[in-house]
Protein backbone atom coordinates (compact mmCIF):
# COMPACT_ATOMS: atom_id res chain seq x y z
CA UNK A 1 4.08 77.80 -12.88
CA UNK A 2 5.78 76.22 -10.14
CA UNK A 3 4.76 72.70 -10.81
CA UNK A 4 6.24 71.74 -13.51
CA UNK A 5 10.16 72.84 -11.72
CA UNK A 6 9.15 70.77 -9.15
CA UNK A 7 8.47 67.18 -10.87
CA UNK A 8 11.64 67.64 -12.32
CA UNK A 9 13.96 68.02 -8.96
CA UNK A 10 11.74 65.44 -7.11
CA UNK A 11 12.54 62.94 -9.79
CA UNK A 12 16.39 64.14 -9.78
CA UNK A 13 15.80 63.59 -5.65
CA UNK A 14 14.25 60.63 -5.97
CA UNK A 15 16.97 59.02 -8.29
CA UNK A 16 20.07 60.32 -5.74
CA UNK A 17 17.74 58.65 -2.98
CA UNK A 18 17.67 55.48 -4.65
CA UNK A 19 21.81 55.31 -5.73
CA UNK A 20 22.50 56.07 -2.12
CA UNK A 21 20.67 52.97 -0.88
CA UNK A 22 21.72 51.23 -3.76
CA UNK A 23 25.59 51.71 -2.78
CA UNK A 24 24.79 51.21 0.97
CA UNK A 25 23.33 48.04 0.80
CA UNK A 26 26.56 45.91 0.01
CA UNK A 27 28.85 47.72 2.07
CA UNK A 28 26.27 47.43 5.33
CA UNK A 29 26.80 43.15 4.29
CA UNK A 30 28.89 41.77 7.39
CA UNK A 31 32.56 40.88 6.65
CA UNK A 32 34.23 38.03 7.86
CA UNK A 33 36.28 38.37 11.28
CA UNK A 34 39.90 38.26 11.24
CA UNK A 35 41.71 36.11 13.66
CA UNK A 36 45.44 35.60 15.06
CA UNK A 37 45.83 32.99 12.34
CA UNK A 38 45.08 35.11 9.49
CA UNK A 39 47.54 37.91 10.45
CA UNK A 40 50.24 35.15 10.83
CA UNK A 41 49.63 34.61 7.17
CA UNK A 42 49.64 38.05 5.83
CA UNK A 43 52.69 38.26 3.85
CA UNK A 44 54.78 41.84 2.94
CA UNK A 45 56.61 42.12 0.05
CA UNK A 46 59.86 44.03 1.03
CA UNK A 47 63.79 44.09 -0.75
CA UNK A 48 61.79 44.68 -4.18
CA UNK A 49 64.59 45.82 -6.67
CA UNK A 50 65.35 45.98 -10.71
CA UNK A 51 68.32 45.08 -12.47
CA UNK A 52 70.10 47.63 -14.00
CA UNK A 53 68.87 46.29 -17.61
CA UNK A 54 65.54 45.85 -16.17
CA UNK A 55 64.84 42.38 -17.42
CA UNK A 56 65.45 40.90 -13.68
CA UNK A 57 62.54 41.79 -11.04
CA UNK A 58 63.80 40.60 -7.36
CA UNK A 59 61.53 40.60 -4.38
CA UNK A 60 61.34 39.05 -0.88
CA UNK A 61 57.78 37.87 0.60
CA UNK A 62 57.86 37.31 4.26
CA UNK A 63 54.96 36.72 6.66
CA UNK A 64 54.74 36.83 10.69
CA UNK A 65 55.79 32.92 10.87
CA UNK A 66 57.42 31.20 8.33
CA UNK A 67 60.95 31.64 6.36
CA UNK A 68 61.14 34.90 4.04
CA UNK A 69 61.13 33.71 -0.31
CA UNK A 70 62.96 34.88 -2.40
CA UNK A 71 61.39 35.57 -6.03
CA UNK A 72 63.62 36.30 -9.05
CA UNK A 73 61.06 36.83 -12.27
CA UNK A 74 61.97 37.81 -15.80
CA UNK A 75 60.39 41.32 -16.04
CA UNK A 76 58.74 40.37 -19.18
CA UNK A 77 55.25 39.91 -19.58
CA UNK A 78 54.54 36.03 -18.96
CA UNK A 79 58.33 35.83 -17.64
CA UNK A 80 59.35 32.58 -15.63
CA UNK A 81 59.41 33.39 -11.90
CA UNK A 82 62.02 31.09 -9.24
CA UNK A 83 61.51 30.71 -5.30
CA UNK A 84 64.20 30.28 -3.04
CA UNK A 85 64.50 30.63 1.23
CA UNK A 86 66.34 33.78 1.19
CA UNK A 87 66.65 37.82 2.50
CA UNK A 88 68.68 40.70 1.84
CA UNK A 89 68.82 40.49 -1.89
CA UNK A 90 71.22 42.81 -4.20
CA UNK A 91 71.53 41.97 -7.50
CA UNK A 92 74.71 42.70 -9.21
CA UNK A 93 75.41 46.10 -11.50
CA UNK A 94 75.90 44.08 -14.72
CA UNK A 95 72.82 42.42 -14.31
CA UNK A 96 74.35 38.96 -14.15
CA UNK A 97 73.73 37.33 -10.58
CA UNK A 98 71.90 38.15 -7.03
CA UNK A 99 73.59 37.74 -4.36
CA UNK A 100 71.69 36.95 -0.90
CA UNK A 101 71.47 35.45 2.30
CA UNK A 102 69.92 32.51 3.27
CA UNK A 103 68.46 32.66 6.95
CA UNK A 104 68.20 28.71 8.56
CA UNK A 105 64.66 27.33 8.56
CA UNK A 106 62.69 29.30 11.62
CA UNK A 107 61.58 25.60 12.67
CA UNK A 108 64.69 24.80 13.38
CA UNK A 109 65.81 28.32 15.38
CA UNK A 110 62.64 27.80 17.16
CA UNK A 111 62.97 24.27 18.09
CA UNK A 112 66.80 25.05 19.52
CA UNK A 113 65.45 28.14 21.39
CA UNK A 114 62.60 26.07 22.85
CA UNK A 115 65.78 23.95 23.99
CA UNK A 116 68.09 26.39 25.89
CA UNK A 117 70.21 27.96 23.14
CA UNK A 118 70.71 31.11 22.91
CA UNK A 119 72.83 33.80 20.73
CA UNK A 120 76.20 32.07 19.13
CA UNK A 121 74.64 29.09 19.66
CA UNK A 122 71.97 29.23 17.19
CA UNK A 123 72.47 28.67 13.34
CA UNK A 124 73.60 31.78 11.33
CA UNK A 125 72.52 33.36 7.86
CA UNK A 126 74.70 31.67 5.01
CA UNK A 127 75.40 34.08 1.51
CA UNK A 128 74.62 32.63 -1.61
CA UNK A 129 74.89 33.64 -5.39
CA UNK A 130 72.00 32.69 -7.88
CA UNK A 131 73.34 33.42 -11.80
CA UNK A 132 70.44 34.87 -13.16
CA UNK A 133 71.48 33.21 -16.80
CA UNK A 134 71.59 29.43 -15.17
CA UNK A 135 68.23 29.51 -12.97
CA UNK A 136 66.01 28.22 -16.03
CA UNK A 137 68.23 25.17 -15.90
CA UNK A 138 66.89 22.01 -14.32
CA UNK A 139 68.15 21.65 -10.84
CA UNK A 140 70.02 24.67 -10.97
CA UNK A 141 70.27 26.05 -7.23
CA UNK A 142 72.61 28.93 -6.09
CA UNK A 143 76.07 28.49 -4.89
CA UNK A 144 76.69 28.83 -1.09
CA UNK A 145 79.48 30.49 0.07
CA UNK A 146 78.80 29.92 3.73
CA UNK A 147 78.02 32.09 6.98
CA UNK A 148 80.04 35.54 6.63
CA UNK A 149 80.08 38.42 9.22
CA UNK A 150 79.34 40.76 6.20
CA UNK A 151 79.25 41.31 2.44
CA UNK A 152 79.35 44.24 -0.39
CA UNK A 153 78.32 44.56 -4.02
CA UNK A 154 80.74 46.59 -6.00
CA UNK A 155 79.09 49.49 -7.88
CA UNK A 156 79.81 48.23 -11.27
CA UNK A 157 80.39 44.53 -12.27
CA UNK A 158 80.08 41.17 -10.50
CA UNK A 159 82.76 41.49 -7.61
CA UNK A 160 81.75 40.81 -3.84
CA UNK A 161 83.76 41.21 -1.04
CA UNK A 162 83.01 39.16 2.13
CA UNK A 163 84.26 38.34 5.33
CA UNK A 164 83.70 34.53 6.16
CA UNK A 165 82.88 34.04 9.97
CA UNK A 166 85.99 32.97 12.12
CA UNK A 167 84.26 29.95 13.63
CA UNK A 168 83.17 28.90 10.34
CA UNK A 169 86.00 28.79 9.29
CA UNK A 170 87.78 26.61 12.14
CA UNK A 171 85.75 24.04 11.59
C-alpha cells in the first residue's frame, strides 16, 4: 500500500535532483578575471536629471581615467542623444538650455602636474550653456562663458547668475 506513494515522491525527488544540477552547472563555469585595466574603464552614471517638461534626459558618465560626458537625449523613444566633455549639469526650469561646466582635458592636468604645477597653476573648469532647441543643428556646440568661481540656476526661467574668476578676467 506503500508502494505506490513512494514511486511518486522518488520521481518528484528525482526531478528536483536533476534541476539542481541543471542550474549548478553554468554558474560552477569559470568567469573571466578582472584586472586594474578593467576597473579604469568602468564608467558611473551620476548628475542624471529631467527637464521639467520631461522631454530632456541629462546625464554625466565618468570612469576612473578619462574626462566625464555629458549626454543630453530627447526622452522619447528613439530620441537623438549629444556628447559633450562636461560635469555638474542643471538644466534650466523652462526647459530651454543646460547649463554646465566643462573640466580641461585630464591629459593635460596630468601632463602639467607631472611637470611641477600645482593648485592656481593648473587649468580651471569653464561654464557653458547648450540650448536644448539648437543642439540638432549641424555644428552647433554650447556657448562658453569662461572659468567662474561659482554659478546658480534661478528656480523658474532661464536666468544664471555667475561670478567670473578675477584672474580671468585680467587677462
Amino acid at each position: 500500500m506503500t508502494l505506490p506513494r513512494i514511486r511518486p515522491l522518488a520521481r518528484a525527488l528525482a526531478l528536483v535532483a536533476l534541476a539542481v544540477a541543471a542550474t549548478a552547472a553554468p554558474a560552477t563555469a569559470q568567469q573571466p578575471a578582472l584586472d586594474h585595466e578593467d576597473v579604469l574603464q568602468w564608467k558611473n552614471i551620476g548628475s542624471a536629471s529631467l527637464s521639467a517638461d520631461g522631454t530632456w534626459l541629462v546625464y554625466v558618465l565618468s570612469a576612473m581615467e578619462g574626462d566625464p560626458v555629458l549626454n543630453i537625449r530627447e526622452a522619447r523613444e528613439g530620441g537623438r542623444e549629444f556628447s559633450f566633455r562636461g560635469n555638474r549639469p542643471t538644466i534650466t526650469s523652462d526647459s530651454r538650455f543646460v547649463i554646465f561646466q566643462i573640466p580641461p582635458p585630464e591629459a593635460l592636468v596630468d601632463s602639467l602636474r607631472l611637470a611641477g604645477e600645482r593648485g592656481d597653476a593648473l587649468p580651471s573648469d569653464t561654464l557653458a550653456i547648450a540650448e536644448l532647441a539648437a543642439l540638432g543643428d549641424d555644428g552647433y556646440m554650447p556657448r562658453r562663458i569662461g572659468v567662474v568661481t561659482n554659478f546658480r540656476v534661478a528656480a523658474e526661467g532661464s536666468w544664471i547668475a555667475y561670478k567670473p574668476d578675477e584672474e580671468e578676467e585680467e587677462e
